[in-house]
PDB file of N, CA and C in Angstrom:
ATOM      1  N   UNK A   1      -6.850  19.682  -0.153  1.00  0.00           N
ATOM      2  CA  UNK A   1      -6.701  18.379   0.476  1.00  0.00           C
ATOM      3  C   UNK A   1      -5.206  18.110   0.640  1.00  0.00           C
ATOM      4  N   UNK A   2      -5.086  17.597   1.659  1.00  0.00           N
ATOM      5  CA  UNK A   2      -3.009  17.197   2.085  1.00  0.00           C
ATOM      6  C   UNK A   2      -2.898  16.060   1.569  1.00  0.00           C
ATOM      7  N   UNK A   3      -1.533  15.871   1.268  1.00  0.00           N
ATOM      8  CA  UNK A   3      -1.089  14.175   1.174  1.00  0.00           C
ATOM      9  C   UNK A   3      -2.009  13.691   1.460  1.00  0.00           C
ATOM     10  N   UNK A   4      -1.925  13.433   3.043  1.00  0.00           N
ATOM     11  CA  UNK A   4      -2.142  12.127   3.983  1.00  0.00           C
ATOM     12  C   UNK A   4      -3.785  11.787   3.393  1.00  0.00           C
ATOM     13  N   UNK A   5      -4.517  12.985   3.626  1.00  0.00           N
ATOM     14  CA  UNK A   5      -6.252  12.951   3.209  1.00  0.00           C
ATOM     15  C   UNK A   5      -6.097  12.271   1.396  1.00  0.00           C
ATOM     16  N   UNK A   6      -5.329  12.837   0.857  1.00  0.00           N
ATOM     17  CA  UNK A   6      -5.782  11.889  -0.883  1.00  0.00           C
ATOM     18  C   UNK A   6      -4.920  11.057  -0.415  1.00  0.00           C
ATOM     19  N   UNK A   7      -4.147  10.654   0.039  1.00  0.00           N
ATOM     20  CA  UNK A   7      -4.049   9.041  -0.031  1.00  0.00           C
ATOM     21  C   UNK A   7      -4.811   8.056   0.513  1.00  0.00           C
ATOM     22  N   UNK A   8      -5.542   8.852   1.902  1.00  0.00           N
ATOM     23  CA  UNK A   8      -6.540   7.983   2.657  1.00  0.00           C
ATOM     24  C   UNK A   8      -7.903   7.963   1.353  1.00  0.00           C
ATOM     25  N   UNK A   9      -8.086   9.179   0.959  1.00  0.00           N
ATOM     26  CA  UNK A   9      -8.813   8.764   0.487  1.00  0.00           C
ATOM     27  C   UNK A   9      -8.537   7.726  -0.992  1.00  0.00           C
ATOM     28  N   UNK A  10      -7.623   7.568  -1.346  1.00  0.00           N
ATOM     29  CA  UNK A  10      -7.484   6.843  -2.642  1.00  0.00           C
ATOM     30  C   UNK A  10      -7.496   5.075  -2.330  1.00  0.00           C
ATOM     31  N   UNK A  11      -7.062   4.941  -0.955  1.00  0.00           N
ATOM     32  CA  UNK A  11      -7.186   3.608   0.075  1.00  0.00           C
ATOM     33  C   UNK A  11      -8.214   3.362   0.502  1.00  0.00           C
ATOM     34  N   UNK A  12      -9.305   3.948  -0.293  1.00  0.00           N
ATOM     35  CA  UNK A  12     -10.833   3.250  -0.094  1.00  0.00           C
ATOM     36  C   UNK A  12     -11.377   2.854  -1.396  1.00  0.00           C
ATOM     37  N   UNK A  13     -11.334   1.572  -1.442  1.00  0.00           N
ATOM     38  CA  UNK A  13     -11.610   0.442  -2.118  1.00  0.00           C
ATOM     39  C   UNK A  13     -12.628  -0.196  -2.286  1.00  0.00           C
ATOM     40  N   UNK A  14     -13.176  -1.431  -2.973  1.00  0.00           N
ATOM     41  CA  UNK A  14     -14.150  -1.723  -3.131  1.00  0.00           C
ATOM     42  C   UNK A  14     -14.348  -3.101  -2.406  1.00  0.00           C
ATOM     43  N   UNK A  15     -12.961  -3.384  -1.718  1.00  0.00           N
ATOM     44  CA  UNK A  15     -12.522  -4.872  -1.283  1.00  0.00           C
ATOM     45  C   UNK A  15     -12.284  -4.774   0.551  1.00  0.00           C
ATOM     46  N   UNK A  16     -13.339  -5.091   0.886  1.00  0.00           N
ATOM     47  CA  UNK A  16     -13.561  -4.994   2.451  1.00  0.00           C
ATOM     48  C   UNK A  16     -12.200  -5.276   2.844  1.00  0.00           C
ATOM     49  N   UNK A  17     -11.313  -6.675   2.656  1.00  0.00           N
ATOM     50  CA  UNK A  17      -9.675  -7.009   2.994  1.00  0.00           C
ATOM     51  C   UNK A  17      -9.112  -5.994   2.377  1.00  0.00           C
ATOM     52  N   UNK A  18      -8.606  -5.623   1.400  1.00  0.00           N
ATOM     53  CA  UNK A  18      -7.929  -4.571   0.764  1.00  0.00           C
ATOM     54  C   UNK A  18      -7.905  -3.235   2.186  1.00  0.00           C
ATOM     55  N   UNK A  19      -9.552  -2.487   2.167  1.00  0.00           N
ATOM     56  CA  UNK A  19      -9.390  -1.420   3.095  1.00  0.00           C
ATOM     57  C   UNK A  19      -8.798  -1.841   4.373  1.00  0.00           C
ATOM     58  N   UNK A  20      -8.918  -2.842   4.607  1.00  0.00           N
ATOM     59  CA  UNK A  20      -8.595  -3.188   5.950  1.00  0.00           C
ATOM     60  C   UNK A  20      -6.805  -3.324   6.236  1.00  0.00           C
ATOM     61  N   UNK A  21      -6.683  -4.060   5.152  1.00  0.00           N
ATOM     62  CA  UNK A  21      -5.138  -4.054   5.286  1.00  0.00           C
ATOM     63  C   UNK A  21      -4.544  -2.737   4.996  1.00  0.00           C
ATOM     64  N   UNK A  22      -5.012  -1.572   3.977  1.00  0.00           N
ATOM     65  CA  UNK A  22      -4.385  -0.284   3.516  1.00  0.00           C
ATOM     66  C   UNK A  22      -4.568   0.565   5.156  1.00  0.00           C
ATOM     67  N   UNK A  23      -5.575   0.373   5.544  1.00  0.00           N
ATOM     68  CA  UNK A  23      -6.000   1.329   6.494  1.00  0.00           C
ATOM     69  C   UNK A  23      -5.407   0.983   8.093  1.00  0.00           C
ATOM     70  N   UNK A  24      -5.179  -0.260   8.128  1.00  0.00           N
ATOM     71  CA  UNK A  24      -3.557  -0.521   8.954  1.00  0.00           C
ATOM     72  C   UNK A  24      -2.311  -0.120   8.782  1.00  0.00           C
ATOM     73  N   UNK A  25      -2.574  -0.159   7.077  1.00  0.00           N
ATOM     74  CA  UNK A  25      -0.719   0.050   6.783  1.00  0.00           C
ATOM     75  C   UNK A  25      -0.483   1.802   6.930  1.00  0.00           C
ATOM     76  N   UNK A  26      -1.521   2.341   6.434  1.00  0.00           N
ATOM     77  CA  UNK A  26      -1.641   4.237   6.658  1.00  0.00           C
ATOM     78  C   UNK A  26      -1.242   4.359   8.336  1.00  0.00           C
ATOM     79  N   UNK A  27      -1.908   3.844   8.976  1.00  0.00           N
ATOM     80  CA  UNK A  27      -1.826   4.055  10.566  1.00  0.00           C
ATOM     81  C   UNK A  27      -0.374   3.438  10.896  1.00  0.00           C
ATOM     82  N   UNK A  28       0.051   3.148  10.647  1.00  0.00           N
ATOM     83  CA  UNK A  28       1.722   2.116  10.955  1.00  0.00           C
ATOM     84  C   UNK A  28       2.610   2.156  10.542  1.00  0.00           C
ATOM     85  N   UNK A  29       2.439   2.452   9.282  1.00  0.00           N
ATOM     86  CA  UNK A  29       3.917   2.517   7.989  1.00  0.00           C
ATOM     87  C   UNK A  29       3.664   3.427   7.163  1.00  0.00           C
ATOM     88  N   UNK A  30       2.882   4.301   6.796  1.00  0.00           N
ATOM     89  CA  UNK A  30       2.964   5.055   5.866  1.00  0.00           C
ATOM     90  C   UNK A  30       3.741   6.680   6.367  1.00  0.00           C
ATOM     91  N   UNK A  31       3.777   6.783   7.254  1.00  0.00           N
ATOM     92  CA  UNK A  31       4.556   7.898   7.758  1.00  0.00           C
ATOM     93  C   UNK A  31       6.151   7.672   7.759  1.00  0.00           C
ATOM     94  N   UNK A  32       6.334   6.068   7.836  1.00  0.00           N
ATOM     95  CA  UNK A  32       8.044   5.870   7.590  1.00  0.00           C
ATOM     96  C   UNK A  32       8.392   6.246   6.331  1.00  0.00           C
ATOM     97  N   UNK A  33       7.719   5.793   5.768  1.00  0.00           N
ATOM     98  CA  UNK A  33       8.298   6.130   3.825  1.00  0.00           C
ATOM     99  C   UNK A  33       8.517   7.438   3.898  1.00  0.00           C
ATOM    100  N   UNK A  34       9.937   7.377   3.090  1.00  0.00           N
ATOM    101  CA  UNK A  34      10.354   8.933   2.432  1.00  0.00           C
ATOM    102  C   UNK A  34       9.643   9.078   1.139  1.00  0.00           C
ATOM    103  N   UNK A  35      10.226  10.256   0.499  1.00  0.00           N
ATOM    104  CA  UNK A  35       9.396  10.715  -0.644  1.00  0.00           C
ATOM    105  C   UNK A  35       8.886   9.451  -1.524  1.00  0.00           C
ATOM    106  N   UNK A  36      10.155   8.744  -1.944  1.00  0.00           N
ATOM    107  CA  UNK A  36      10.369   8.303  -3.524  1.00  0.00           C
ATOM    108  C   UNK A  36       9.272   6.653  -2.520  1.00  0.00           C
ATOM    109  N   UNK A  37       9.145   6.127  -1.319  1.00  0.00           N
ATOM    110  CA  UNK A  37       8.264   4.968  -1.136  1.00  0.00           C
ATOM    111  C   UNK A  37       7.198   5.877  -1.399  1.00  0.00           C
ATOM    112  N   UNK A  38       7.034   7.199  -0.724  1.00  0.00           N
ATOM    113  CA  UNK A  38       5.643   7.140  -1.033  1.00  0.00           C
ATOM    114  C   UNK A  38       4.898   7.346  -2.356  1.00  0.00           C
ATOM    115  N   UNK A  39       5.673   7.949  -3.501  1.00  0.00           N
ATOM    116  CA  UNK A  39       5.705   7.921  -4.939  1.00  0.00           C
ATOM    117  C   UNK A  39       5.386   6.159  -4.920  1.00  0.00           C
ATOM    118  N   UNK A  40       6.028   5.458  -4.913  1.00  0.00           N
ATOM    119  CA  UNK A  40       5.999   4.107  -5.118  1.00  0.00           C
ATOM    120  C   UNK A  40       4.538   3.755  -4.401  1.00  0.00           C
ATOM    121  N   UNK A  41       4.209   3.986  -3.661  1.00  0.00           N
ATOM    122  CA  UNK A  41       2.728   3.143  -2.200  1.00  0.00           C
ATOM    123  C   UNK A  41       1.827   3.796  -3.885  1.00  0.00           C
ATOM    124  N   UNK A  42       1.899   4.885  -4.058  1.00  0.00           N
ATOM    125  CA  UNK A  42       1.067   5.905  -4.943  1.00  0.00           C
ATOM    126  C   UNK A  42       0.981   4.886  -6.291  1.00  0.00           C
ATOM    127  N   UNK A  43       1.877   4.527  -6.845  1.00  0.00           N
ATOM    128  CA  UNK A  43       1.958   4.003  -8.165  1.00  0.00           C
ATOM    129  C   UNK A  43       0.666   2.460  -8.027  1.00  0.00           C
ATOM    130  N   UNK A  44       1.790   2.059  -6.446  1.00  0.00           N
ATOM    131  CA  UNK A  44       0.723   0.416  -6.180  1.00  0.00           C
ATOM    132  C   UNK A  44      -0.813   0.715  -6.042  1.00  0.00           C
ATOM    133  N   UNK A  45      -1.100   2.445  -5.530  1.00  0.00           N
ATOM    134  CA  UNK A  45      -2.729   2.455  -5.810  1.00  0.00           C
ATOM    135  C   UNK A  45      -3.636   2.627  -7.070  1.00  0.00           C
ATOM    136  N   UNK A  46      -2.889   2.142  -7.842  1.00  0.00           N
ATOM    137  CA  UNK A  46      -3.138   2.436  -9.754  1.00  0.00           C
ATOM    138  C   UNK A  46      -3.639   1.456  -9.809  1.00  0.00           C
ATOM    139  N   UNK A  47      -3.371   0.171  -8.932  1.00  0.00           N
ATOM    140  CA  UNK A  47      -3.339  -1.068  -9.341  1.00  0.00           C
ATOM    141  C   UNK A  47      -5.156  -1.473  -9.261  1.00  0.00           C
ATOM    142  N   UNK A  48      -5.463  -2.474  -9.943  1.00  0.00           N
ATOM    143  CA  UNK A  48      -6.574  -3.106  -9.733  1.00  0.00           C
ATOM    144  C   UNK A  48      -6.736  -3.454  -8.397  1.00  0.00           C
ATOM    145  N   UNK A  49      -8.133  -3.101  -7.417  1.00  0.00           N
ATOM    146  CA  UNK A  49      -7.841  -3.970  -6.224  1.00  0.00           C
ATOM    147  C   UNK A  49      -7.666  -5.648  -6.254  1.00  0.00           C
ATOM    148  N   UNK A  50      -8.080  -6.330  -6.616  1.00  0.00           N
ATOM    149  CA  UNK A  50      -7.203  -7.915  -6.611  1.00  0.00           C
ATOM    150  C   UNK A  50      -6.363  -7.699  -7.073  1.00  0.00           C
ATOM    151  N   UNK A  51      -5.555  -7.444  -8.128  1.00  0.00           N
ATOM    152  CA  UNK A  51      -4.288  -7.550  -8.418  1.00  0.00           C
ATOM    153  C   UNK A  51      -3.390  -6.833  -6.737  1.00  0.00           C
ATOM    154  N   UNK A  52      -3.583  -5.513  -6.328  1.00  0.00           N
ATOM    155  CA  UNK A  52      -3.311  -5.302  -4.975  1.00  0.00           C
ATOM    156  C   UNK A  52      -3.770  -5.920  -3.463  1.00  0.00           C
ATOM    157  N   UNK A  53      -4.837  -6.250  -3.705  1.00  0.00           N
ATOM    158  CA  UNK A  53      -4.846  -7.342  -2.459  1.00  0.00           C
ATOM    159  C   UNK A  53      -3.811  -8.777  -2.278  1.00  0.00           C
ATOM    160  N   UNK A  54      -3.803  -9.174  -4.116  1.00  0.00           N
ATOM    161  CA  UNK A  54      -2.773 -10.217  -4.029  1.00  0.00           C
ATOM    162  C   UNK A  54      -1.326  -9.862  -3.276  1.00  0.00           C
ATOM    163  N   UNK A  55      -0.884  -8.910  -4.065  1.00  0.00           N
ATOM    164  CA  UNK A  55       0.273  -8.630  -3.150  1.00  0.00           C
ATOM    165  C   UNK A  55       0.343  -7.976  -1.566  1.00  0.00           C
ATOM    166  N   UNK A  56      -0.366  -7.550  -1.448  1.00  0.00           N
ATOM    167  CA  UNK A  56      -0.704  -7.455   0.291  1.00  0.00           C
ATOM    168  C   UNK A  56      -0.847  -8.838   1.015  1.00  0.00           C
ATOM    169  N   UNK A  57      -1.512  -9.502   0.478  1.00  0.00           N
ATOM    170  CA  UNK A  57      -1.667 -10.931   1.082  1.00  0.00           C
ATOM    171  C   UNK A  57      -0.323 -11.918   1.120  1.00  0.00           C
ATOM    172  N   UNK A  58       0.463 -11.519  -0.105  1.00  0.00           N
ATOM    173  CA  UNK A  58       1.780 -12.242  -0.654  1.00  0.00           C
ATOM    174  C   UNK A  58       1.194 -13.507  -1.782  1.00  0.00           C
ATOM    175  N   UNK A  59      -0.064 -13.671  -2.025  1.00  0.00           N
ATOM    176  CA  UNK A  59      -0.210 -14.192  -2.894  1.00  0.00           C
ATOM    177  C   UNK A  59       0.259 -14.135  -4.419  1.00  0.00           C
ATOM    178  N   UNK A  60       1.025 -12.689  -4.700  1.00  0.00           N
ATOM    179  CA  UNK A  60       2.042 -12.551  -5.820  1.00  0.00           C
ATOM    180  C   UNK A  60       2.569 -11.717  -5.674  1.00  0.00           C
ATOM    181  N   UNK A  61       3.787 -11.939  -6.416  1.00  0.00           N
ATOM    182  CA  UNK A  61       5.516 -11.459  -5.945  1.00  0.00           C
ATOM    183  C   UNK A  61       5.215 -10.112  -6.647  1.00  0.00           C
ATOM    184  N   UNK A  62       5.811  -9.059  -5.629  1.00  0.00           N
ATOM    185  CA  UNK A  62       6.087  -7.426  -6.165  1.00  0.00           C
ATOM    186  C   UNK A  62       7.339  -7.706  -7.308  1.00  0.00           C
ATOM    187  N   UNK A  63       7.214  -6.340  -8.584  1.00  0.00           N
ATOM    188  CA  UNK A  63       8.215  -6.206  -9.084  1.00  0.00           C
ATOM    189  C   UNK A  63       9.206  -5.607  -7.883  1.00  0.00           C
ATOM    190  N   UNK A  64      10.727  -5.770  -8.528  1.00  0.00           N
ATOM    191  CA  UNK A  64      11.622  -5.418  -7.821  1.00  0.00           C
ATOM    192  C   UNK A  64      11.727  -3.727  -7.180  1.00  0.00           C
ATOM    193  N   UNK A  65      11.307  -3.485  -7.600  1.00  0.00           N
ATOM    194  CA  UNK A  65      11.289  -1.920  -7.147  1.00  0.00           C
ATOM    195  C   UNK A  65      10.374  -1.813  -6.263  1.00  0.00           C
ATOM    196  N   UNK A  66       9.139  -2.414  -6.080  1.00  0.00           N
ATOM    197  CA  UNK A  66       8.046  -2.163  -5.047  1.00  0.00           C
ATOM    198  C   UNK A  66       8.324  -3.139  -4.250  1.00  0.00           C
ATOM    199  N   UNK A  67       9.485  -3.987  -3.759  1.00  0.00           N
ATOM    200  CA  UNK A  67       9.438  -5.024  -2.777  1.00  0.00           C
ATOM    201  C   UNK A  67       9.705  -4.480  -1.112  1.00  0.00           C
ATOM    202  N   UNK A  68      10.044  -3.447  -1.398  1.00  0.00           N
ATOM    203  CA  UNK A  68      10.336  -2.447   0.295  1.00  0.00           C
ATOM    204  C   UNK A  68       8.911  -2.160   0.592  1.00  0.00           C
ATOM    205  N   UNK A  69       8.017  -1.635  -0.273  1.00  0.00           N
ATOM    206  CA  UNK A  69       7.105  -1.096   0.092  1.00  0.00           C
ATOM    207  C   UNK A  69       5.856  -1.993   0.463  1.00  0.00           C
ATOM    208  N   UNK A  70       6.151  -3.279  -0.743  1.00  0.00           N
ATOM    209  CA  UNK A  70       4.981  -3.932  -0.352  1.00  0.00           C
ATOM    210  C   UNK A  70       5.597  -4.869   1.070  1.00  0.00           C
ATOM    211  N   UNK A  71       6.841  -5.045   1.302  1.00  0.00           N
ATOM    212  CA  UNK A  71       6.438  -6.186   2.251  1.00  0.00           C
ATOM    213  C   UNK A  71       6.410  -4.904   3.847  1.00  0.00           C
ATOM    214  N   UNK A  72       6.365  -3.675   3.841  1.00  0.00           N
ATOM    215  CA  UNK A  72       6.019  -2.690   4.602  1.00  0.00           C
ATOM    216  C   UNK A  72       4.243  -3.065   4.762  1.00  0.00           C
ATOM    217  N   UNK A  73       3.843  -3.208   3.809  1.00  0.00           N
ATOM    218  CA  UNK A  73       2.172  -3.261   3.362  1.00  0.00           C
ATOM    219  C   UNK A  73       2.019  -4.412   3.978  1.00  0.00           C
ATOM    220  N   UNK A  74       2.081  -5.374   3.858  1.00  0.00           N
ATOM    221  CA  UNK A  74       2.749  -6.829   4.355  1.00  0.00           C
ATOM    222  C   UNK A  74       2.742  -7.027   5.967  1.00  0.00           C
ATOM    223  N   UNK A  75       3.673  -5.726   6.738  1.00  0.00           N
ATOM    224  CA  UNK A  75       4.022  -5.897   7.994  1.00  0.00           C
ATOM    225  C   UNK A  75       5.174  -6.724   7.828  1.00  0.00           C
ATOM    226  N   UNK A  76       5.801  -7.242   6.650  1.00  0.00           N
ATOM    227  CA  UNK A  76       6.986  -8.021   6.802  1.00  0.00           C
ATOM    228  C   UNK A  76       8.548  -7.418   7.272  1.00  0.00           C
ATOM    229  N   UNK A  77       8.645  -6.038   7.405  1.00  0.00           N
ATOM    230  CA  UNK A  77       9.829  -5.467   7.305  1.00  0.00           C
ATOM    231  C   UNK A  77      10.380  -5.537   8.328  1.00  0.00           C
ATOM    232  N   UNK A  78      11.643  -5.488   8.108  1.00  0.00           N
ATOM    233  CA  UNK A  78      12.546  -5.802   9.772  1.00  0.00           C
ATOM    234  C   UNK A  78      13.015  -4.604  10.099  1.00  0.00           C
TER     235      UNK A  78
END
């Protein structure tokens, strides 16, 4: 299996919003990240899905180290 396939597959969730927002962000932004975001996108899929939907939504603040990636997740990045 490649990257791209275990990460798609690790971005299937149990949270209809969750897949929906991961499975935008794979198609849009996940090919920008260099190594060390995508190490980081990897760490944020550890997360509980609500605890990760919250921060996709912006309903709670990323630690400082995941704030590139999540507001990428977000669509917030300039």
């Amino acid at each position: 299996m490649g990257d791209i396939d275990r990460v798609r597959w690790r971005c299937r969730r149990g949270l209809l919003e969750l897949d929906l927002v991961l499975e935008a962000f794979l198609a849009r932004g996940y090919g920008r990240l260099d190594a060390g975001g995508r190490r980081l996108f990897d760490e944020l899929l550890d997360r509980p899905d609500n605890d990760l939907l919250d921060l996709a939504l912006g309903r709670a603040q990323p630690e400082p180290r995941y704030r590139a990636v999540v507001a990428m997740l977000r669509g917030d990045e300039h």
